[in-house]
Protein backbone atom coordinates (compact mmCIF):
# COMPACT_ATOMS: atom_id res chain seq x y z
CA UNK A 1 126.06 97.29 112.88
CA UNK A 2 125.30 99.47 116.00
CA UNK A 3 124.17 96.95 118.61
CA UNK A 4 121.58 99.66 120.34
CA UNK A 5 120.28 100.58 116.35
CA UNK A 6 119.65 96.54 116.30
CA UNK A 7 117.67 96.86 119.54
CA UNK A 8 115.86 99.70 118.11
CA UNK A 9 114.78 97.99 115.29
CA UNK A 10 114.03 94.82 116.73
CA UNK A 11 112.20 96.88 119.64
CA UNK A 12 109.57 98.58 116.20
CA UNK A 13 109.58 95.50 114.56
CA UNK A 14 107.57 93.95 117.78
CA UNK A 15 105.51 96.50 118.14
CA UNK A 16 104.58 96.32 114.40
CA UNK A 17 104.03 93.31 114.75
CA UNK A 18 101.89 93.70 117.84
CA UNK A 19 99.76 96.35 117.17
CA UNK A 20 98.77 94.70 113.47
CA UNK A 21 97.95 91.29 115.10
CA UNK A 22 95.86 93.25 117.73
CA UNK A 23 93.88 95.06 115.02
CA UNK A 24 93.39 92.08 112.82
CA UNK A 25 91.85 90.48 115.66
CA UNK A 26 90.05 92.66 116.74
CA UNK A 27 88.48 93.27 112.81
CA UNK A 28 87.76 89.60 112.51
CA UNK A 29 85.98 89.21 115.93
CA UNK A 30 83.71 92.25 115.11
CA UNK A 31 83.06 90.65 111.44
CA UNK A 32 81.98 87.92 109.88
CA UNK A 33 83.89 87.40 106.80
CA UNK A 34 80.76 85.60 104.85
CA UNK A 35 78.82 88.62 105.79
CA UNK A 36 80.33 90.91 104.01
CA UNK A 37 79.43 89.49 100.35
CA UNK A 38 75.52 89.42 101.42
CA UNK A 39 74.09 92.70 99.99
CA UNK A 40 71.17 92.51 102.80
CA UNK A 41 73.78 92.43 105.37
CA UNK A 42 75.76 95.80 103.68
CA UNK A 43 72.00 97.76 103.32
CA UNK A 44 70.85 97.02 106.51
CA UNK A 45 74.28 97.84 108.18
CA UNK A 46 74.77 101.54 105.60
CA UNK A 47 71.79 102.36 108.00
CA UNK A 48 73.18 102.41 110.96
CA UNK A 49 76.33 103.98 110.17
CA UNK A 50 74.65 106.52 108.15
CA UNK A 51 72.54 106.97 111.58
CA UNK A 52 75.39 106.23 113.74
CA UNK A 53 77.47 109.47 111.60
CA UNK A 54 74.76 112.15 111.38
CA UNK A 55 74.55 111.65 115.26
CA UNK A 56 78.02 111.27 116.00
CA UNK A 57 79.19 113.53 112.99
CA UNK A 58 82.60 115.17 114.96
CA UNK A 59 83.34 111.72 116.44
CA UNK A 60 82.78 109.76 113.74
CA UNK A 61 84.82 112.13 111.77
CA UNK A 62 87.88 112.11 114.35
CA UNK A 63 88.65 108.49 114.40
CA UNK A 64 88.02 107.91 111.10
CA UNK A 65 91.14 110.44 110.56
CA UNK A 66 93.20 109.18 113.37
CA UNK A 67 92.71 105.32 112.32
CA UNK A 68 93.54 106.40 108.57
CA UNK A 69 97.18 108.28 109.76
CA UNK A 70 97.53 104.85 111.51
CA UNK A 71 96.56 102.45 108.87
CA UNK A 72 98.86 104.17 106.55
CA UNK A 73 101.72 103.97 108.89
CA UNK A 74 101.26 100.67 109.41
CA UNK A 75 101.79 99.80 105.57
CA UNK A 76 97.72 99.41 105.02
CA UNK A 77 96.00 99.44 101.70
CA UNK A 78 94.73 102.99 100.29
CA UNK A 79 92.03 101.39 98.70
CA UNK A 80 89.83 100.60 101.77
CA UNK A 81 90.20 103.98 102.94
CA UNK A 82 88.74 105.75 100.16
CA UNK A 83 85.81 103.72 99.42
CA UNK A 84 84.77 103.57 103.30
CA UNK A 85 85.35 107.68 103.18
CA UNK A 86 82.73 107.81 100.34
CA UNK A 87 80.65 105.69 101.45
CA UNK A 88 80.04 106.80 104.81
CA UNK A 89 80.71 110.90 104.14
CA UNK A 90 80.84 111.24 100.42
CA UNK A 91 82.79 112.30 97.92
CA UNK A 92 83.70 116.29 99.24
CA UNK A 93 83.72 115.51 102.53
CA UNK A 94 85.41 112.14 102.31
CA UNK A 95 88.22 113.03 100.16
CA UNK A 96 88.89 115.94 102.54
CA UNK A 97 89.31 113.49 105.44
CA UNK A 98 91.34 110.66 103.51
CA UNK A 99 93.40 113.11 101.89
CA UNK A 100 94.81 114.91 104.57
CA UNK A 101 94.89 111.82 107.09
CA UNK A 102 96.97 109.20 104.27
CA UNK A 103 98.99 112.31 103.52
CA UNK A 104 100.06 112.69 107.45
CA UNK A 105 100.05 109.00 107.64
CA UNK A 106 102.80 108.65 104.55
CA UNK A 107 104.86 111.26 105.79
CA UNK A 108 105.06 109.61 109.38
CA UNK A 109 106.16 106.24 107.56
CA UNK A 110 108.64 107.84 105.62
CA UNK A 111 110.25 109.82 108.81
CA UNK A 112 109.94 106.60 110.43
CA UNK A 113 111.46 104.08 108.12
CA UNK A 114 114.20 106.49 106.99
CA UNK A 115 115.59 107.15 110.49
CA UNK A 116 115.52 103.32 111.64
CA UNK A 117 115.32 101.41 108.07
CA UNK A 118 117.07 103.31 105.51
CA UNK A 119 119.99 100.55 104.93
CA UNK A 120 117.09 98.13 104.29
CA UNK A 121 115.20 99.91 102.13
CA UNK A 122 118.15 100.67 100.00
CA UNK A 123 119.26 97.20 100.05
CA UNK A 124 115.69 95.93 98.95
CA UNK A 125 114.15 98.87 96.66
CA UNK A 126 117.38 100.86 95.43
CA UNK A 127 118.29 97.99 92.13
CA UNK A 128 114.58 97.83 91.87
CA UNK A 129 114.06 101.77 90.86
CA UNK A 130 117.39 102.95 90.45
CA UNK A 131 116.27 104.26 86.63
CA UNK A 132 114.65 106.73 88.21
CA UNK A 133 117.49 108.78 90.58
CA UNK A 134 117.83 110.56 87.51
CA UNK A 135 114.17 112.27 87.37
CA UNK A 136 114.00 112.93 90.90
CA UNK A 137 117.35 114.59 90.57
CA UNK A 138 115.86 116.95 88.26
CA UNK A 139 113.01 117.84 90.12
CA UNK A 140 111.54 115.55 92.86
CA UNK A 141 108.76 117.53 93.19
CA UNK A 142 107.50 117.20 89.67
CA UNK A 143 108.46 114.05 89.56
CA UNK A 144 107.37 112.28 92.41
CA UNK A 145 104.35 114.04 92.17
CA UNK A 146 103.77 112.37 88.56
CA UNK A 147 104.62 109.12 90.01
CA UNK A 148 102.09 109.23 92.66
CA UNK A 149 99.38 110.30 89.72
CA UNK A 150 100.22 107.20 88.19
CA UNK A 151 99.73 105.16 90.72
CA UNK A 152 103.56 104.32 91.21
CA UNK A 153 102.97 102.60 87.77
CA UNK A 154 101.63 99.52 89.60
CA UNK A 155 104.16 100.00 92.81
CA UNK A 156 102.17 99.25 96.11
CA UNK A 157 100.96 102.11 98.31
CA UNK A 158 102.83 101.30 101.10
CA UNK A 159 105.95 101.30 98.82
CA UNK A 160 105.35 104.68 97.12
CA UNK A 161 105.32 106.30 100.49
CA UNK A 162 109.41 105.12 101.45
CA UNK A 163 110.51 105.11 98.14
CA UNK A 164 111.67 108.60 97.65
CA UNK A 165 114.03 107.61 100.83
CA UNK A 166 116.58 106.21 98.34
CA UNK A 167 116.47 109.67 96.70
CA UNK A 168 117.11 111.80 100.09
CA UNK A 169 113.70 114.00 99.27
CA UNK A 170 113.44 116.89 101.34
CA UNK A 171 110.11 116.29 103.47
CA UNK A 172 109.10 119.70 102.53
CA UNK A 173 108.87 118.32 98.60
CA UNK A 174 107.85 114.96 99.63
CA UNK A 175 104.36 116.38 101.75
CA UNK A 176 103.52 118.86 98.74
CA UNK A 177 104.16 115.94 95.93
CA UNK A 178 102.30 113.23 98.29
CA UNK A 179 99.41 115.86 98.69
CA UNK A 180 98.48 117.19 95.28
CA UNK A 181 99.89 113.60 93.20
CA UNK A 182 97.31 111.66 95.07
CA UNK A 183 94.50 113.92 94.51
CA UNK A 184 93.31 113.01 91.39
CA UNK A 185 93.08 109.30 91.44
CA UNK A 186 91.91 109.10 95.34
CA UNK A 187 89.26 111.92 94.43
CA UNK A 188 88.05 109.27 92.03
CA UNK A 189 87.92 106.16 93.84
CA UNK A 190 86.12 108.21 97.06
CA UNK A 191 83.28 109.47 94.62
CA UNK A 192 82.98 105.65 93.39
CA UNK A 193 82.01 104.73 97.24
CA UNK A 194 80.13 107.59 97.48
CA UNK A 195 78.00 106.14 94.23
CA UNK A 196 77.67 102.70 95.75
CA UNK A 197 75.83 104.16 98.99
CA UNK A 198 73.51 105.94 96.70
CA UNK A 199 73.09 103.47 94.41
CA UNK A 200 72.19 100.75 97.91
CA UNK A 201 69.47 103.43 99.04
CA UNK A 202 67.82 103.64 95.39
CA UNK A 203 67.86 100.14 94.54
CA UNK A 204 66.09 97.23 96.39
CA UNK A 205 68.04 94.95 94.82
CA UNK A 206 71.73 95.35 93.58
CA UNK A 207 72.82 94.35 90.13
CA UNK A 208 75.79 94.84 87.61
CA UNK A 209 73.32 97.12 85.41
CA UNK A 210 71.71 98.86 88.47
CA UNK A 211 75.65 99.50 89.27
CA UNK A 212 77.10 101.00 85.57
CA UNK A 213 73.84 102.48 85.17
CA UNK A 214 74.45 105.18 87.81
CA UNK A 215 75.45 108.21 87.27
CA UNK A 216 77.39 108.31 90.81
CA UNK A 217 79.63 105.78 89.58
CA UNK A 218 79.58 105.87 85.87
CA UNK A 219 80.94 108.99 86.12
CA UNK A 220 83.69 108.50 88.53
CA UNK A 221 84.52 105.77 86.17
CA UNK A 222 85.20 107.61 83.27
CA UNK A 223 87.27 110.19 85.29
CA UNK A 224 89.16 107.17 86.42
CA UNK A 225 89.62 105.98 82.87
CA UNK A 226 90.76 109.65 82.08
CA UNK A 227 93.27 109.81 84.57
CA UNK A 228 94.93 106.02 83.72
CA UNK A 229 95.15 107.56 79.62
CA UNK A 230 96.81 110.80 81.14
CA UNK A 231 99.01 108.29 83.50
CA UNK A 232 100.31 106.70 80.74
CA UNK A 233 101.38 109.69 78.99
CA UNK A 234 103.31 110.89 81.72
CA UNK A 235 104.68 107.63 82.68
CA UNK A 236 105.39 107.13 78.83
CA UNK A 237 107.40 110.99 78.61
CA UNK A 238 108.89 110.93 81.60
CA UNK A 239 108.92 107.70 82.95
CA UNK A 240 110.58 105.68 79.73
CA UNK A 241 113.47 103.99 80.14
């Protein structure tokens, strides 16, 4: 192995390593862990970000993007994301944001671990998914785009973005796939945290039925449930082995 491609690599690893340990310490200074289950503590605090973003709209807006191309690249949960973008800017407005930033955010990771990690990731990942060189050889687009709508059949989000690396996607194919495939499903999931703010300001006091009684996120639920049925099918016609 190239001794300066070690150094490299070593050299990202620590800052990696660095800049998640600052962030995670910072996040669990600023919050109290117990907190966060306490439904007065998640009302009273909607309030003041809802305040805090129809003053600060623009800047609110900005870092939200710029910390969601970041979390991505660092190998963070989608999930989080989306229901935070609903929450605080709902469901148009919020998948706009998340959208675009995870999409940019993806793409970096995959420029970034395919220049400096490729041999890894096709040591790790390559016996692991090798069944399916054969689809994206077809049409990576298509394909890739179909595995992203199915959620990578259960793959993590951080590992759908650098798996098309063992396939040599054009980043062209990969942006447009990444794009449109996670549409559906991250439309979904923003519009359920846009239904939980809602359903906070209507209700004095949260419950299960106050919840699936909504129409802001029974709906989003049955979309969801649409999309896993239509996941399957795909991942049943074209994903079989």
């Amino acid at each position: 192995m190239n001794p300066n491609s070690l150094n490299i690599k070593i050299i990202l690893g620590i800052i990696y390593i660095t800049v998640l340990s600052i962030g995670l310490y910072f996040l669990f200074s600023a919050v109290d862990l117990k907190d966060l289950t306490s439904y007065e503590f998640i009302r009273v605090n909607k309030d003041i970000i809802l305040k805090y973003k129809n003053e600060n709209f623009l800047f609110l807006t900005i870092v939200f993007f710029i910390f969601s191309v970041v979390w991505t690249l660092l190998l963070g949960f989608a999930m989080p994301l989306l229901i935070f973008s609903g929450f605080v800017f709902g469901k148009w407005w919020g998948i706009s944001i998340v959208l675009v930033a995870t999409t940019i955010g993806a793409t970096l990771l995959y420029l970034l671990v395919g220049y400096f990690f490729r041999e890894m990731v096709e040591e790790k990942l390559a016996p692991k998914f090798q069944k399916l060189r054969k689809f994206f050889i077809k049409n990576d687009i298509i394909y890739f785009m179909s595995f992203r709508f199915v959620g990578g059949g259960g793959t993590p989000y951080a590992i759908q973005n650098i798996l098309p690396i063992l396939f040599n996607m054009p980043l062209k194919n990969y942006i447009i796939a990444t794009f449109i495939g996670s549409m559906p499903s991250m439309f979904v999931t923003v519009a359920i945290g846009s239904g939980i703010e809602r359903v906070i300001d209507q209700n004095a006091e949260l419950s299960v039925l106050s919840v699936l009684t909504s129409p802001e996120i029974y709906i989003p639920i049955i979309g969801f449930a649409v999309i896993l049925l239509s996941a399957l099918g795909i991942k049943k016609i074209y994903f079989k082995d």
